[in-house]
C-alpha atoms as a PDB file:
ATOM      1  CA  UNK A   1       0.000   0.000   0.000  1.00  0.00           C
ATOM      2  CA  UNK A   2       2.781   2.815  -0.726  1.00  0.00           C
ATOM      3  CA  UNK A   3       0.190   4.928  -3.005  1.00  0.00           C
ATOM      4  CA  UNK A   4      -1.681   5.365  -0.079  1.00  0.00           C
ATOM      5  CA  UNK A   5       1.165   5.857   2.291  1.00  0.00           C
ATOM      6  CA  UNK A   6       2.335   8.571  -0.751  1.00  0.00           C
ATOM      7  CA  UNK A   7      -1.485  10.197  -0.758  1.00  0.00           C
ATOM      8  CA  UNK A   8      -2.025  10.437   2.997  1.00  0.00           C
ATOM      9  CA  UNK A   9       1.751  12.322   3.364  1.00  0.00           C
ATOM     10  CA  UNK A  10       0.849  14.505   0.750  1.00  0.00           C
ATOM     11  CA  UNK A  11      -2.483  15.286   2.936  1.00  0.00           C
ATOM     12  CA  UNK A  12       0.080  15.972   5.478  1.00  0.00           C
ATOM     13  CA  UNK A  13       2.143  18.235   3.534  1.00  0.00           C
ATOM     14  CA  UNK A  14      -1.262  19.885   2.606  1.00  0.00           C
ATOM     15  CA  UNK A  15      -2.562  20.453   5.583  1.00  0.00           C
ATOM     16  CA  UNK A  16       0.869  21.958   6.616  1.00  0.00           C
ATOM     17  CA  UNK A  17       1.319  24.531   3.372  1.00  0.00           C
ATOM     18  CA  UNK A  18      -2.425  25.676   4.936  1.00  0.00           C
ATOM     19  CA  UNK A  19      -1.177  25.830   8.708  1.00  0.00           C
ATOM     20  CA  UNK A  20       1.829  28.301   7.204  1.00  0.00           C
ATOM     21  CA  UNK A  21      -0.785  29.853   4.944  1.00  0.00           C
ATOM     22  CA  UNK A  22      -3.420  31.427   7.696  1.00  0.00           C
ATOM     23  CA  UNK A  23      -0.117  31.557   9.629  1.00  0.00           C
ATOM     24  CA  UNK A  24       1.562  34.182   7.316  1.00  0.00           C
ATOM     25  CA  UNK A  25      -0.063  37.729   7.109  1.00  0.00           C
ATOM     26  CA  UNK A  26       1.172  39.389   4.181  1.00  0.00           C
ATOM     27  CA  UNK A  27      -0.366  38.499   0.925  1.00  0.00           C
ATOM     28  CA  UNK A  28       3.320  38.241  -1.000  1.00  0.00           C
ATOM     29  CA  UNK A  29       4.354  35.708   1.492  1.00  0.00           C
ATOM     30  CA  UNK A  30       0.819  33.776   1.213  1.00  0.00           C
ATOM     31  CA  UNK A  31       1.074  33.730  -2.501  1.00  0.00           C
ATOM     32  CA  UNK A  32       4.777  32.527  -2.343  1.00  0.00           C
ATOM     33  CA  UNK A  33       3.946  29.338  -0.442  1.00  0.00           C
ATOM     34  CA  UNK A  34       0.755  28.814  -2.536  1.00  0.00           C
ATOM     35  CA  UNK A  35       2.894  28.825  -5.656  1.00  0.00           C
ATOM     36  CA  UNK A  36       5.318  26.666  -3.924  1.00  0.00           C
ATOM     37  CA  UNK A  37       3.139  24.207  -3.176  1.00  0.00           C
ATOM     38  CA  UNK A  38       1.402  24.041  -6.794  1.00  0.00           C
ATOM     39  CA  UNK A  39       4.303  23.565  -8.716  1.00  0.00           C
ATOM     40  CA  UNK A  40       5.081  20.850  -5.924  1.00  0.00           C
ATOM     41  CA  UNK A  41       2.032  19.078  -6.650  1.00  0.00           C
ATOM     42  CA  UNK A  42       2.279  19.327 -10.177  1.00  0.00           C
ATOM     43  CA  UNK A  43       6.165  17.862 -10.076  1.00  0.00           C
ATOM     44  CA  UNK A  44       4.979  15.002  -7.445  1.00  0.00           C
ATOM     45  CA  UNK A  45       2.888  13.626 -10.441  1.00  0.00           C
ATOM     46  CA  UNK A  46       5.165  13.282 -13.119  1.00  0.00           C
ATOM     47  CA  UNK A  47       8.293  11.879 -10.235  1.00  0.00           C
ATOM     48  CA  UNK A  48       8.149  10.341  -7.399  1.00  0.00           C
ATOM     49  CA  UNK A  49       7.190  12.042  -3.957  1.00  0.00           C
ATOM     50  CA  UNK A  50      10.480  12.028  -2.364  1.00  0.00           C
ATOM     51  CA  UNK A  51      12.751  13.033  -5.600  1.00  0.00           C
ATOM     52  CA  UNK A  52       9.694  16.004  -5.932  1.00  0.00           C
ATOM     53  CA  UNK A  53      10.502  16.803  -2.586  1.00  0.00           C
ATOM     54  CA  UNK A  54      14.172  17.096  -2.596  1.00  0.00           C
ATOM     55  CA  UNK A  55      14.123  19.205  -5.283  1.00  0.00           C
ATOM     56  CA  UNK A  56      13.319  21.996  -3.323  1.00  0.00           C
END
């Protein structure tokens, strides 16, 4: 079952680019981390998780 250990830690990832989301106040910041995480998500599905996330 890796593609659901792979799908929940993305939820986990998620829920973290949120936490620092409503934790950041200024809107550059926000959009930053919101960019950040898009072009994450978008690398994660043409690689694998973990190369996607050492790339940053």
């Amino acid at each position: 079952m890796a593609g659901m250990k792979t799908l929940s830690l993305k939820y986990q990832i998620f829920t973290l680019m949120l936490f620092y989301c409503s934790d950041y106040h200024k809107s550059i910041q926000k959009r930053q981390i919101i960019l950040f995480f898009t072009s994450f998500m978008i690398k994660t599905k043409s690689k694998s998780f973990e190369k996607a996330l050492f790339t940053y």
